[in-house]
Each structure stands twice: as structure tokens, then as C-alpha cells.
C-alpha atoms as a PDB file:
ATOM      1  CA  UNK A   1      10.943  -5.867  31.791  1.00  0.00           C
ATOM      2  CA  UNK A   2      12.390  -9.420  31.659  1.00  0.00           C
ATOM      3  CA  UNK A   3      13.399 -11.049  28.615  1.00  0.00           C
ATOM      4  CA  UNK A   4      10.571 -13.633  29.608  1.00  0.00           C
ATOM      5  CA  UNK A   5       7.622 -10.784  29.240  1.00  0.00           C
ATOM      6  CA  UNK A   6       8.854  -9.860  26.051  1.00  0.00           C
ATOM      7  CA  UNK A   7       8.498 -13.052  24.499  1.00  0.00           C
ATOM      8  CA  UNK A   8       4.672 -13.720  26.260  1.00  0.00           C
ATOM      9  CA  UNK A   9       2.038 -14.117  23.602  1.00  0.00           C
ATOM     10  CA  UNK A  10       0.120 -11.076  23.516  1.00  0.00           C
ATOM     11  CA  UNK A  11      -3.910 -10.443  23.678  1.00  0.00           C
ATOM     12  CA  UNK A  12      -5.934  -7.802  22.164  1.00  0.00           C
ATOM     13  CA  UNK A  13      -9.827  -7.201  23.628  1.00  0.00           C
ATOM     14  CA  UNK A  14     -11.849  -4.938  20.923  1.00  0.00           C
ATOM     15  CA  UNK A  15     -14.970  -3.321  22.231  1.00  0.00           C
ATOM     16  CA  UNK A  16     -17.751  -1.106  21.497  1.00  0.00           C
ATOM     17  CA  UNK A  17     -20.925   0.178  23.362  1.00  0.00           C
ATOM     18  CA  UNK A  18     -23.245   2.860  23.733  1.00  0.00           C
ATOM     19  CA  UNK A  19     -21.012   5.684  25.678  1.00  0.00           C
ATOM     20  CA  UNK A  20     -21.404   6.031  29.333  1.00  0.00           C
ATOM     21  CA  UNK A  21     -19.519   6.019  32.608  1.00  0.00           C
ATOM     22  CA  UNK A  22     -17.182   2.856  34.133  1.00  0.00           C
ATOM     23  CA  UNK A  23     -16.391   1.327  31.039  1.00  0.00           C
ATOM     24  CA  UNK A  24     -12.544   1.444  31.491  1.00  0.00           C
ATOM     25  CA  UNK A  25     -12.798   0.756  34.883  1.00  0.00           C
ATOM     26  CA  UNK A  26     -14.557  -2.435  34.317  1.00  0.00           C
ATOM     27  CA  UNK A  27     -12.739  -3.608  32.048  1.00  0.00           C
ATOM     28  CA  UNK A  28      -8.840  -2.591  33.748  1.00  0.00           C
ATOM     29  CA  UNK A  29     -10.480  -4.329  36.959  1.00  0.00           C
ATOM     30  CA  UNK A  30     -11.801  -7.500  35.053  1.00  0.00           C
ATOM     31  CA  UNK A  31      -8.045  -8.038  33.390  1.00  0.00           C
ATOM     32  CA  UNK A  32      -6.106  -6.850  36.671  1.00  0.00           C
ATOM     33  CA  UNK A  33      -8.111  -9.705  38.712  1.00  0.00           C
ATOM     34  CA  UNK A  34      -7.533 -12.335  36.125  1.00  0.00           C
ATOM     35  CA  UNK A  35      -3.659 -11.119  36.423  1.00  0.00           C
ATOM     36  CA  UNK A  36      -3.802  -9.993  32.685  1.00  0.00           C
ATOM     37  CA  UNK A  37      -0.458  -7.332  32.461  1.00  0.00           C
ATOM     38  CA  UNK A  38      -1.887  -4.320  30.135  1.00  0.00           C
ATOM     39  CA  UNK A  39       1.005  -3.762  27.850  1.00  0.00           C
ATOM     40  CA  UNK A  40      -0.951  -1.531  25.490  1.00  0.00           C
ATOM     41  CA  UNK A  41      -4.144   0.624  25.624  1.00  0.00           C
ATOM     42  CA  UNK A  42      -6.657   3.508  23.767  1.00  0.00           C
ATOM     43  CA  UNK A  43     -10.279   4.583  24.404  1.00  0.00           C
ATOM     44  CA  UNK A  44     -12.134   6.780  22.288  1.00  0.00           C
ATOM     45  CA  UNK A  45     -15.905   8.682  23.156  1.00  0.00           C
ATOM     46  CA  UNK A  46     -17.338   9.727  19.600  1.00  0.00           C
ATOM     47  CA  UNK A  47     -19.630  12.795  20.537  1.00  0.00           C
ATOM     48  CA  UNK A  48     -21.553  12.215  17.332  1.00  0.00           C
ATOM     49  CA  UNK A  49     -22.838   8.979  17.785  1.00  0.00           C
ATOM     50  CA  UNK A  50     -22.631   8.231  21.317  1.00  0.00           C
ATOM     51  CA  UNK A  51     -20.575   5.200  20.798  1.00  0.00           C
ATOM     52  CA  UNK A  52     -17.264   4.475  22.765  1.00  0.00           C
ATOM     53  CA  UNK A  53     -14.342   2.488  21.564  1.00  0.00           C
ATOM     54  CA  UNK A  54     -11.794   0.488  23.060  1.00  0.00           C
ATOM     55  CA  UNK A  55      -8.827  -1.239  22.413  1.00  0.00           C
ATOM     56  CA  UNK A  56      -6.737  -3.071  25.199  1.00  0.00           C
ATOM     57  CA  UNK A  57      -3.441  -5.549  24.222  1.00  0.00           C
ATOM     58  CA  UNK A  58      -2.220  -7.543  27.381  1.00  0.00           C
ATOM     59  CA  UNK A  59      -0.028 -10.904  28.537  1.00  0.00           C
ATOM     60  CA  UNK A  60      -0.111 -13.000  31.426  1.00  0.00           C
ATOM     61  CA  UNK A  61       0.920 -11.077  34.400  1.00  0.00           C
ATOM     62  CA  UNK A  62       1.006 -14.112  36.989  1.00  0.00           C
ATOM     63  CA  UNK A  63       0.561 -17.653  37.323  1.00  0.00           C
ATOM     64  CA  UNK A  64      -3.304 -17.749  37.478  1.00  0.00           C
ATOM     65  CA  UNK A  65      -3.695 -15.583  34.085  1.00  0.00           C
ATOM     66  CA  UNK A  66      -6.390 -18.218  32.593  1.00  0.00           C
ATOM     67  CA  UNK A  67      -6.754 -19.713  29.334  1.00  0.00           C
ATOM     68  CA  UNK A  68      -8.420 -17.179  26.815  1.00  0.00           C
ATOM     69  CA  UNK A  69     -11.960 -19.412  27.087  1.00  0.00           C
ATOM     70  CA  UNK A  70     -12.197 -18.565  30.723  1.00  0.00           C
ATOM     71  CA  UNK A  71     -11.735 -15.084  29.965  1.00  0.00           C
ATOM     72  CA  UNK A  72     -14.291 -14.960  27.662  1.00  0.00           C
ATOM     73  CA  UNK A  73     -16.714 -16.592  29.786  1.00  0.00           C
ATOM     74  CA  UNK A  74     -15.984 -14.185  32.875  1.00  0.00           C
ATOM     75  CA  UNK A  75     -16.063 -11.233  30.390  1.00  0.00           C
ATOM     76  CA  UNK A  76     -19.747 -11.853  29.035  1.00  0.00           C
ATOM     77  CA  UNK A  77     -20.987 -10.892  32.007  1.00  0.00           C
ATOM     78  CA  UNK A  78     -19.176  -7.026  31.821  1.00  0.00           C
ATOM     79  CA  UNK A  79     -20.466  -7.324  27.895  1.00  0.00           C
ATOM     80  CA  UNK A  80     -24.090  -7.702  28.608  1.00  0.00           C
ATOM     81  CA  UNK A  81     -23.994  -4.978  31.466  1.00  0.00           C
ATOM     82  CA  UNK A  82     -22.732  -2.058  29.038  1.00  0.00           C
ATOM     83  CA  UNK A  83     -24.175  -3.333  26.207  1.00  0.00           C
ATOM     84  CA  UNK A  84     -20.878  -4.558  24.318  1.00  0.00           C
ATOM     85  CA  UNK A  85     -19.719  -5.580  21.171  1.00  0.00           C
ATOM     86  CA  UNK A  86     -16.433  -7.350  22.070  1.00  0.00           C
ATOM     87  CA  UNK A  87     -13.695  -9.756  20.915  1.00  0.00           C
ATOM     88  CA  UNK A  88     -10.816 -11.314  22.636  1.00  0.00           C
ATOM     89  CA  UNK A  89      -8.319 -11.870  19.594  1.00  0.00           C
ATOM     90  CA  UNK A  90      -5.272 -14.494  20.551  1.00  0.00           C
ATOM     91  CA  UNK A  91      -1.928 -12.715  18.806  1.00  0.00           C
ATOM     92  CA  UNK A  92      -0.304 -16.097  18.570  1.00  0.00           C
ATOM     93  CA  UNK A  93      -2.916 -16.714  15.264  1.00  0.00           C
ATOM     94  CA  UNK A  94      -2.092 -15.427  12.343  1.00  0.00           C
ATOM     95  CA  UNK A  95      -4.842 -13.681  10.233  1.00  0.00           C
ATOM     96  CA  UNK A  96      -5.476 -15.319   7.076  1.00  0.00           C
ATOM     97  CA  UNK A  97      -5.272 -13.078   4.349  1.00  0.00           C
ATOM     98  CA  UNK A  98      -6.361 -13.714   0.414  1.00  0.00           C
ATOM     99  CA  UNK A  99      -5.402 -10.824  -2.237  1.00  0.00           C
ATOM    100  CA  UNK A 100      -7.265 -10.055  -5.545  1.00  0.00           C
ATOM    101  CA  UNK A 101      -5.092  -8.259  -7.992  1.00  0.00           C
ATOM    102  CA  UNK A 102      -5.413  -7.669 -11.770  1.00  0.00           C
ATOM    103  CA  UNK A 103      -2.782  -6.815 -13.780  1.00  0.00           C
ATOM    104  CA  UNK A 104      -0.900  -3.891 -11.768  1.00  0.00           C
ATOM    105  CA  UNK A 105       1.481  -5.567  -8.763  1.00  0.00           C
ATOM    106  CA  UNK A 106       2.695  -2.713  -7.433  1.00  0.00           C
ATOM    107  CA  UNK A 107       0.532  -2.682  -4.049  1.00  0.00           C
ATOM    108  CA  UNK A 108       0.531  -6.660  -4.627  1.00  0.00           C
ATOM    109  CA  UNK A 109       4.355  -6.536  -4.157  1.00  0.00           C
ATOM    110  CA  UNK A 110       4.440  -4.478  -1.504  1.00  0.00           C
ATOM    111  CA  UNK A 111       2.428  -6.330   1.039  1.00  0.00           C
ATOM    112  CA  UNK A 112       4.224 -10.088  -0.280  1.00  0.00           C
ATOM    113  CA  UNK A 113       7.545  -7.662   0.581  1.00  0.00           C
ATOM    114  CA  UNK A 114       6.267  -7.232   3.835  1.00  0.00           C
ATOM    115  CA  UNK A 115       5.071 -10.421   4.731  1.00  0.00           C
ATOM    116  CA  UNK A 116       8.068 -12.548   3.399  1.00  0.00           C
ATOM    117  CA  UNK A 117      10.376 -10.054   5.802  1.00  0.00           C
ATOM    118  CA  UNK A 118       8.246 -10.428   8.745  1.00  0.00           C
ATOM    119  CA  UNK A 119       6.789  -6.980   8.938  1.00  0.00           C
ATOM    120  CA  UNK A 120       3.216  -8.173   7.759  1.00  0.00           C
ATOM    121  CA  UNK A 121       2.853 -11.000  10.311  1.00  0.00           C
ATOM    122  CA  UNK A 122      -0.201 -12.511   8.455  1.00  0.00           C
ATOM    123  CA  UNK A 123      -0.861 -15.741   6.436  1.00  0.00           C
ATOM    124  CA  UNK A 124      -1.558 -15.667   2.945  1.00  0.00           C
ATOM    125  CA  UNK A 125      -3.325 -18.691   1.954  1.00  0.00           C
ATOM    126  CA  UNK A 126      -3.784 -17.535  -1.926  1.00  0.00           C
ATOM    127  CA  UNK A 127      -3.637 -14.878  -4.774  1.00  0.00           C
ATOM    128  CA  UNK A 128      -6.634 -14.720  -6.823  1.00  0.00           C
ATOM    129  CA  UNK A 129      -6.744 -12.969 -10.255  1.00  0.00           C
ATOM    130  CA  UNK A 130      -8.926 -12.469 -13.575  1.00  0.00           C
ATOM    131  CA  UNK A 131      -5.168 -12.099 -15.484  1.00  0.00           C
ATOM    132  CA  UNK A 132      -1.851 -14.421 -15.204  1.00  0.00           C
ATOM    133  CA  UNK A 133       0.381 -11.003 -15.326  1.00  0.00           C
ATOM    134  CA  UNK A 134       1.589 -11.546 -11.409  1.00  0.00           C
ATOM    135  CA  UNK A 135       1.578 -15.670 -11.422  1.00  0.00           C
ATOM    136  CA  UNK A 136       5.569 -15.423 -11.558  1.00  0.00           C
ATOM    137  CA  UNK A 137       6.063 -13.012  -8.820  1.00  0.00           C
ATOM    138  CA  UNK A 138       3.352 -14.958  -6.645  1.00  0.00           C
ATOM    139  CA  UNK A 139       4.763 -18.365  -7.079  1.00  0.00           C
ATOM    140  CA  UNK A 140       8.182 -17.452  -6.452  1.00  0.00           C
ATOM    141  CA  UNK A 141       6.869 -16.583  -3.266  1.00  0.00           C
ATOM    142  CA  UNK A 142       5.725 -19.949  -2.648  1.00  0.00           C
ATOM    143  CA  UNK A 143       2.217 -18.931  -2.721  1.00  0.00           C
ATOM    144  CA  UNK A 144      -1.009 -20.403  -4.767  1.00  0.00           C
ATOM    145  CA  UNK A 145      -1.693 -18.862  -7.749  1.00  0.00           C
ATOM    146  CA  UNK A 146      -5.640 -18.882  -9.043  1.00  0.00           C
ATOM    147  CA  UNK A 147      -6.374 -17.508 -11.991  1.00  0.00           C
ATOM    148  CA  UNK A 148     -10.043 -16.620 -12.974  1.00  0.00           C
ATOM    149  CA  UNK A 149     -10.383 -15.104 -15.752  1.00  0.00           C
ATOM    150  CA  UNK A 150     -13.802 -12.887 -16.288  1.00  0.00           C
ATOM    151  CA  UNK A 151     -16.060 -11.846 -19.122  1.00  0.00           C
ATOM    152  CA  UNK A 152     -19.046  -9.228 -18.932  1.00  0.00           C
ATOM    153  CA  UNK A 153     -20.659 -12.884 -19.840  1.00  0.00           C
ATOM    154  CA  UNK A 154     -18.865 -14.991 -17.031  1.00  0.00           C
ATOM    155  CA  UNK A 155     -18.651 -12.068 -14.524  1.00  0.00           C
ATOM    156  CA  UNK A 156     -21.479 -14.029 -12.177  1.00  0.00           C
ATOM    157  CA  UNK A 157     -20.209 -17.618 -12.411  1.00  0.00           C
ATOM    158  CA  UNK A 158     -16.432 -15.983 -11.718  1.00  0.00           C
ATOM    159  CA  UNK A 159     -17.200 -14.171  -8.673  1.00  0.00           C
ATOM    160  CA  UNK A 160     -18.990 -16.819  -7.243  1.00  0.00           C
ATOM    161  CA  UNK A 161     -16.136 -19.286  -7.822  1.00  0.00           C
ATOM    162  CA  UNK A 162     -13.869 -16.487  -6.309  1.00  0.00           C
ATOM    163  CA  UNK A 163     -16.267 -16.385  -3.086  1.00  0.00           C
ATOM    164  CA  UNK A 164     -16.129 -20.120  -2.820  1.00  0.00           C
ATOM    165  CA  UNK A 165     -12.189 -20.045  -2.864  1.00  0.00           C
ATOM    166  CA  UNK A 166     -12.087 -17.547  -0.325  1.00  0.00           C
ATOM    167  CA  UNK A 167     -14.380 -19.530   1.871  1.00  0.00           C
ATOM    168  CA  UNK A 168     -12.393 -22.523   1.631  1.00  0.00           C
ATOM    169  CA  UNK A 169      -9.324 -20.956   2.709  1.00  0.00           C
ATOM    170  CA  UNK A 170     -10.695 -19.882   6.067  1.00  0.00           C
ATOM    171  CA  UNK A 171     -10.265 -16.414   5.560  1.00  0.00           C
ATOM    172  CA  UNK A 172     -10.125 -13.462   7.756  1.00  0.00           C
ATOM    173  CA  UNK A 173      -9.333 -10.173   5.527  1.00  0.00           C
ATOM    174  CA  UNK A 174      -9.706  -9.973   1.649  1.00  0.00           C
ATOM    175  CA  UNK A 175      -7.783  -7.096   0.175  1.00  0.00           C
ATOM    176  CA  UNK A 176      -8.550  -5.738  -3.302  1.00  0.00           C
ATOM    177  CA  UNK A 177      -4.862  -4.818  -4.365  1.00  0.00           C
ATOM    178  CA  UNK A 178      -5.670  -2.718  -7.587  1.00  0.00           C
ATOM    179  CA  UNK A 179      -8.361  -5.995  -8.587  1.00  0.00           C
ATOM    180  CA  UNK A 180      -9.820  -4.086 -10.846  1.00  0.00           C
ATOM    181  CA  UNK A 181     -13.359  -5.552 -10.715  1.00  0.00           C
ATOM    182  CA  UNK A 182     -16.485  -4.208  -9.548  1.00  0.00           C
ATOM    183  CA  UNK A 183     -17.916  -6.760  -6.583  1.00  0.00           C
ATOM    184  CA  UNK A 184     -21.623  -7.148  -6.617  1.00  0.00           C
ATOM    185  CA  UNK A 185     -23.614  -6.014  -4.069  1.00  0.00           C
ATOM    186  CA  UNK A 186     -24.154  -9.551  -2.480  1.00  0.00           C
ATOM    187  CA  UNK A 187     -20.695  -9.978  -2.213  1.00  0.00           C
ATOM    188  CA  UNK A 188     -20.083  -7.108  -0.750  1.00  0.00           C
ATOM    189  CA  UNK A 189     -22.871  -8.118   2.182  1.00  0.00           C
ATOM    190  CA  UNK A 190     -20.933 -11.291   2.292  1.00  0.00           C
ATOM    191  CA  UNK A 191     -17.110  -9.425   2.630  1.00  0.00           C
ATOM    192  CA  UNK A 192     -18.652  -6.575   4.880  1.00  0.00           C
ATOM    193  CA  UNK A 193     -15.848  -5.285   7.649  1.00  0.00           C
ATOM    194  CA  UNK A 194     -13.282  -8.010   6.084  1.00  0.00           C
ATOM    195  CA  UNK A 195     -12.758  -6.265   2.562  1.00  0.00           C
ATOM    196  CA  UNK A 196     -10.303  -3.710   2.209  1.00  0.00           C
ATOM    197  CA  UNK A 197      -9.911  -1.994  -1.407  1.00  0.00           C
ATOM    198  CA  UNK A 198      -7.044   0.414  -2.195  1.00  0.00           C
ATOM    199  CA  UNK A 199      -8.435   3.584  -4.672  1.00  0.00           C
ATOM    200  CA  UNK A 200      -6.133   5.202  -7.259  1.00  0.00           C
ATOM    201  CA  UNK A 201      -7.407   8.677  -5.601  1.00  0.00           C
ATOM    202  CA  UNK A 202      -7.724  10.937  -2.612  1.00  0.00           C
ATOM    203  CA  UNK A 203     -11.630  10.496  -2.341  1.00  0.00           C
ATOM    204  CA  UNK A 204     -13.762  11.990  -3.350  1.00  0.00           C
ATOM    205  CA  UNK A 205     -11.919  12.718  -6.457  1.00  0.00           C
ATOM    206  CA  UNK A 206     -11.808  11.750  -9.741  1.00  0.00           C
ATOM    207  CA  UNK A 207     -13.570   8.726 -10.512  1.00  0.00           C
ATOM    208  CA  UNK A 208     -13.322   6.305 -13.084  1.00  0.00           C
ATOM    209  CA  UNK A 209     -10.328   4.333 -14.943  1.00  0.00           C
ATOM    210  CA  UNK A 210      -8.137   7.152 -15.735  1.00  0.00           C
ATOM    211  CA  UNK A 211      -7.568   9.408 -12.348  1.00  0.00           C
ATOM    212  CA  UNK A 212      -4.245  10.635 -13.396  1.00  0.00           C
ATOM    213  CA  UNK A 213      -5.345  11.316 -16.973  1.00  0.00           C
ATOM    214  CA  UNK A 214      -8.370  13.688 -15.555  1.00  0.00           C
ATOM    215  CA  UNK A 215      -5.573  15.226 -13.060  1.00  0.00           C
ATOM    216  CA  UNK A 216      -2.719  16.278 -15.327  1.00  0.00           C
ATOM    217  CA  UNK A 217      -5.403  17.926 -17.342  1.00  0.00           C
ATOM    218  CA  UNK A 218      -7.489  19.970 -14.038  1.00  0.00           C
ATOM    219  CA  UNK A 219      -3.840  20.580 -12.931  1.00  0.00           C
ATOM    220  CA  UNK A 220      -4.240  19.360  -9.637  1.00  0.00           C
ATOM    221  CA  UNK A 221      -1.211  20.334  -7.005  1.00  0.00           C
ATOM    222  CA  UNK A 222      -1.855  17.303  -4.945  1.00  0.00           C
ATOM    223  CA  UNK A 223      -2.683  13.750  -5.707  1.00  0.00           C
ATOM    224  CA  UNK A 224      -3.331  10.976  -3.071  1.00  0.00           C
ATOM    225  CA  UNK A 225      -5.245   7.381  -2.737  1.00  0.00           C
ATOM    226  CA  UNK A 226      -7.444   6.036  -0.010  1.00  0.00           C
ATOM    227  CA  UNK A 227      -7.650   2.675   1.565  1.00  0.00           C
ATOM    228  CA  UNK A 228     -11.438   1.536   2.898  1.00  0.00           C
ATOM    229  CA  UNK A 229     -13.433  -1.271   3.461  1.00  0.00           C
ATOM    230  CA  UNK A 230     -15.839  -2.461   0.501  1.00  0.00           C
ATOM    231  CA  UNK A 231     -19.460  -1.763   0.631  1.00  0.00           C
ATOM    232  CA  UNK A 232     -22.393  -2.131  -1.810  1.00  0.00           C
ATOM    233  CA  UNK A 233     -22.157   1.761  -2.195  1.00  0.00           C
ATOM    234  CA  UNK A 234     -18.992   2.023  -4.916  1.00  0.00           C
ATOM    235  CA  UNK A 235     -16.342   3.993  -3.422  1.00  0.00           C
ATOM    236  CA  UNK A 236     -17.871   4.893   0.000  1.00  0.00           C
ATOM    237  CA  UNK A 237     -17.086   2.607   2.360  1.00  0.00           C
ATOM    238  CA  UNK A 238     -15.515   3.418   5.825  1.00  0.00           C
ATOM    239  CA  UNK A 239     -12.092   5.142   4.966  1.00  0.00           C
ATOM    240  CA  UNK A 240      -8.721   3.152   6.592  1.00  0.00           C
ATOM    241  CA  UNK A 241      -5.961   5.621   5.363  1.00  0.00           C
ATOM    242  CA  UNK A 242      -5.294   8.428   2.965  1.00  0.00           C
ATOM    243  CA  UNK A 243      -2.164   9.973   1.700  1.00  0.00           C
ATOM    244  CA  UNK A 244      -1.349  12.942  -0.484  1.00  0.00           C
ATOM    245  CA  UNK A 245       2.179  13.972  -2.435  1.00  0.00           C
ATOM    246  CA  UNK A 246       2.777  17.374  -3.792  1.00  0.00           C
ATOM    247  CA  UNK A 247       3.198  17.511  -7.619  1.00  0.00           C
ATOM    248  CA  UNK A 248       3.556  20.778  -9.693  1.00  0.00           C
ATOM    249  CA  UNK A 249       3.215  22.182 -13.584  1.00  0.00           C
ATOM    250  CA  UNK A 250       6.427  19.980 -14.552  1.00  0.00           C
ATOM    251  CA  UNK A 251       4.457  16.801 -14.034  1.00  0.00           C
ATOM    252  CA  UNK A 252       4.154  14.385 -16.958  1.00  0.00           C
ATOM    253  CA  UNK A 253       0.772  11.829 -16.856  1.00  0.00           C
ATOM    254  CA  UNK A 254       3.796   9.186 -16.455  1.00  0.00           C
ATOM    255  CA  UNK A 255       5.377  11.066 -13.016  1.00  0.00           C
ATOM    256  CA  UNK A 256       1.739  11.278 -11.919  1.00  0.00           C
ATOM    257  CA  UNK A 257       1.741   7.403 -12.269  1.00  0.00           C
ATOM    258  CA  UNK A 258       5.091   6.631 -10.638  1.00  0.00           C
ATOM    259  CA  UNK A 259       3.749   9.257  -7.431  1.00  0.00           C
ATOM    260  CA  UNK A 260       0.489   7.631  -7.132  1.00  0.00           C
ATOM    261  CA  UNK A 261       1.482   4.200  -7.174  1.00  0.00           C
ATOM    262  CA  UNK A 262       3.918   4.803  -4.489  1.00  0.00           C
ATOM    263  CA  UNK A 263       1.118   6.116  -2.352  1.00  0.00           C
ATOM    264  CA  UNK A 264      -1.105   3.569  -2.979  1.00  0.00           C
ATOM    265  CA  UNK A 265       1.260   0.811  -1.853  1.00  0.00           C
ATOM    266  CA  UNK A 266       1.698   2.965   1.478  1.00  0.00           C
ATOM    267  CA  UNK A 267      -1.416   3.410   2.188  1.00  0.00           C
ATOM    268  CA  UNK A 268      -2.954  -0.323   1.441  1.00  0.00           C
ATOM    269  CA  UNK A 269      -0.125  -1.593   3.497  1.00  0.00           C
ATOM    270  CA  UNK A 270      -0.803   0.627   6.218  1.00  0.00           C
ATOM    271  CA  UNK A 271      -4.166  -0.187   6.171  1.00  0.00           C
ATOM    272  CA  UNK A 272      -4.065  -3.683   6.250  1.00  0.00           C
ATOM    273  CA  UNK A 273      -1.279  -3.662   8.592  1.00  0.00           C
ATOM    274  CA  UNK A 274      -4.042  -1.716  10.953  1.00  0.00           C
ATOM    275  CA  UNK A 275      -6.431  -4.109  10.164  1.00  0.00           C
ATOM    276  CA  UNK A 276      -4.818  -7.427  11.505  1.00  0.00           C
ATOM    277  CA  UNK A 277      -3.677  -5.725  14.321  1.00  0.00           C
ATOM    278  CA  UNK A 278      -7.480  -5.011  15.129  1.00  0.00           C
ATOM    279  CA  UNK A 279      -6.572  -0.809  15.084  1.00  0.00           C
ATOM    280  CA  UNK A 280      -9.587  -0.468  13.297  1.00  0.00           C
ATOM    281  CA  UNK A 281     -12.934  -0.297  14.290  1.00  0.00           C
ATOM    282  CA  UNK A 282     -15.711   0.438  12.275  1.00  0.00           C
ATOM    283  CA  UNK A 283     -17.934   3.760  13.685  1.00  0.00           C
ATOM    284  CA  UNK A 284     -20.678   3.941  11.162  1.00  0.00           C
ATOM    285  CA  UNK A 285     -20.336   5.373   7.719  1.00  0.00           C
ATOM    286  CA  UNK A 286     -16.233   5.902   8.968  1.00  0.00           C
ATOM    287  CA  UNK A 287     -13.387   4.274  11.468  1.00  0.00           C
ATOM    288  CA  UNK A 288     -11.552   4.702  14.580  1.00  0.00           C
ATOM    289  CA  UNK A 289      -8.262   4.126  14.206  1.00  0.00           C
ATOM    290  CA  UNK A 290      -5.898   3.389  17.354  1.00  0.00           C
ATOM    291  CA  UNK A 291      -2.524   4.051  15.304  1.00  0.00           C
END
């Protein structure tokens, strides 16, 4: 490979239809005739729902690779013949990511970690939070600060002020980095497939505000958190990620902590890592991951 291809922008094509016969060979012939080069490439059949997946990254492989509109048009066509729900995504753009947090920054941190060192390539427009704990961190980080703060009263009037932020910032992915507010059902209709929450357990677990508390007492052996999008149903949307650490009889509700937060950073930033990179597709009431 020539120093050239490694620095051509790169393409990703997402697609998924009812499952049946050609579907990869359509699609390899439609990008080999437009001189796409497939760098990059996973298929999935689910037996269980009948619906195939498809992921497919590729660059310019000649000098008549055309502009990404023209692919799109010429593409419909194969779309409307299997059925397809597709997307070319250009990897020169950016997604534009907002993140809610309360008043625990350790995912927070994490994922500004990653995106000030290049690992995260995503923009991040804003921070949005009902407490001013992480304004510091944030805007050292050159990055907008909002705080909202929110009352059982003013819980309404907040989240709709929240909604019309993230509107105005163009935004592709919100992520929920320990925001430790309940979204309404509407706006969870409004985020659907672009709202990723982190939860302090390996679901289904133990629910509520104090996980760890409810674990050091059952004596659990392994502990864990779960990254998935947000639906109206609290706690069960599609699942991203999950991790799990090994504790024992020696652990303090403090080690328990210090394990699970660790986990939860991994496992948010692995998700929304996944995410931008258009890994993850969404197969029902759970995802297909291309890892």
C-alpha cells in the first residue's frame, strides 16, 4: 500500500434488509464498478429475525471513484431492490457529540481524555449539566460549559431547554455520562438510536441509586456496567457493551466504587467509540456490533 492510500479519506456504507441471497454481491459489484477500494468489511444474517447486516468502509480506488452524491444516487437503485435501509457516511466529518453529566466526571473525563489525544475523533460542541461540579475540567478543555440546573418543579422547562441546546448544536450522538436524570418519554422518541447512557451495573442487576451499596451486602463475586442506547422503557434499551471485574469477601463499598467506575469509563468509551464509527446497528430490542 502506498503512502498515498493511507492518507485517502475513507467511506463507510451501513445497511440493513430483510435476509436473502446477492446482497454482498450487489453491493461488492456496485463499489468495484464505481472503483471504490474495500479497505474494510462484515456481514451478519440474524436467524431470529430474518434481518441481514452490513457494514462496508472503502476509498477511491481509481480516478473515476465519484463524488459521494453520485454514489448515492447509483446506490438507490440496489436499496429499493433488496429492500434497504442504508447510509453512505463521509469519514472526513466529524460526528458531533454533546455530553450530559451530573456531578460524577469519571466517564466524563475519560472520553474529553480521548478526544483531546486524538483517539475519540469526534467533535464536541458542548457539556450540558444540572450541577457546576465539572465546569473547571470542561473549560480547561476549551469546551462550552451549560449549566441547567433542575428541580422536581423545573424538571419540564429544563429538559426542554436541554433539547433545544442540543438541537442547536447540530448534533449527531448524545451520551448520558453518569447524567443522573431520568429523560421523559418524549425525549427519548426524540434521542431514539442517537442516545447512549452508561449504567452503574451489569444489567439486569441491581437497580436504583445505590448498586454497590445493594452488592457489598448480596456479596456479589462480580460487578460490571452496561452501555445502551436510551429508550422510553428505563434501563432496556439496545445494549452497546458490558464489562465485568472479579471482586471477593475483602471488598469494601469504597473498592466496589473505585472497580465500577473504572468499568464504566471502559465501557461508555467503547461504546461511543463504536458508535461514531457506525459499528453499531440497531437489530430490534438489541445490536450488532462489527468490533
Amino acid at each position: 500500500m502506498t503512502d498515498d492510500a493511507l492518507t485517502e479519506p475513507l467511506f463507510v456504507l451501513t445497511i440493513t434488509c430483510p435476509d436473502t441471497m446477492g446482497v454482498v454481491a450487489a453491493v461488492s459489484g456496485f463499489l468495484f464498478e464505481n472503483e471504490a477500494f474495500i479497505t474494510e468489511s462484515a456481514h451478519y444474517s440474524d436467524p431470529y429475525t430474518g434481518r441481514f447486516f452490513l457494514r462496508t468502509v472503502f476509498r477511491a480506488g481509481g480516478p473515476h471513484f465519484p463524488a459521494i452524491g453520485k454514489l448515492e444516487a447509483g446506490f438507490a437503485l440496489i436499496g429499493d431492490r433488496f429492500d434497504m435501509t442504508w447510509k453512505f457516511h463521509d469519514g472526513r466529518r466529524r460526528p458531533r457529540v454533546a455530553i450530559l453529566v451530573s456531578r460524577f466526571g469519571h466517564c466524563l473525563n475519560d472520553l474529553l481524555h480521548d478526544w483531546r489525544t486524538g483517539q475519540l475523533l469526534i467533535d464536541i460542541p458542548a457539556v450540558i449539566s444540572n450541577h457546576e461540579d465539572m465546569r473547571s475540567l470542561v473549560e480547561w478543555h476549551g469546551i462550552p460549559y451549560h449549566h441547567l440546573p433542575v428541580t422536581k418543579a423545573t424538571k419540564e422547562a429544563q429538559e426542554a431547554e436541554m433539547l433545544s441546546l442540543i438541537d442547536s448544536f447540530d448534533t449527531d450522538l448524545v451520551v448520558l455520562a453518569r447524567y443522573m436524570q431520568i429523560l421523559s418519554q418524549d425525549a427519548s422518541a426524540l434521542l431514539s438510536g442517537r442516545c447512549i447512557n452508561i449504567h452503574h451495573s451489569f444489567l439486569p442487576g441491581f437497580k436504583g441509586a445505590t448498586p454497590y451499596q445493594q452488592a457489598h451486602r448480596r456479596g456479589v463475586k462480580l460487578i460490571g456496567a452496561t452501555a445502551h442506547y436510551v429508550t422510553a422503557d428505563l434501563d432496556e434499551g439496545p445494549i452497546i457493551e458490558q464489562a465485568v471485574d472479579r471482586v471477593d469477601h475483602t471488598y469494601k463499598v469504597d473498592d466496589l466504587v473505585r472497580t465500577g467506575r473504572h468499568i464504566e469509563s471502559t465501557v461508555l468509551s467503547r461504546a461511543v467509540r463504536w458508535h461514531v464509527e457506525q459499528r453499531v446497528m440497531i437489530n430490534g430490542t438489541k445490536t450488532v456490533v462489527f468490533r
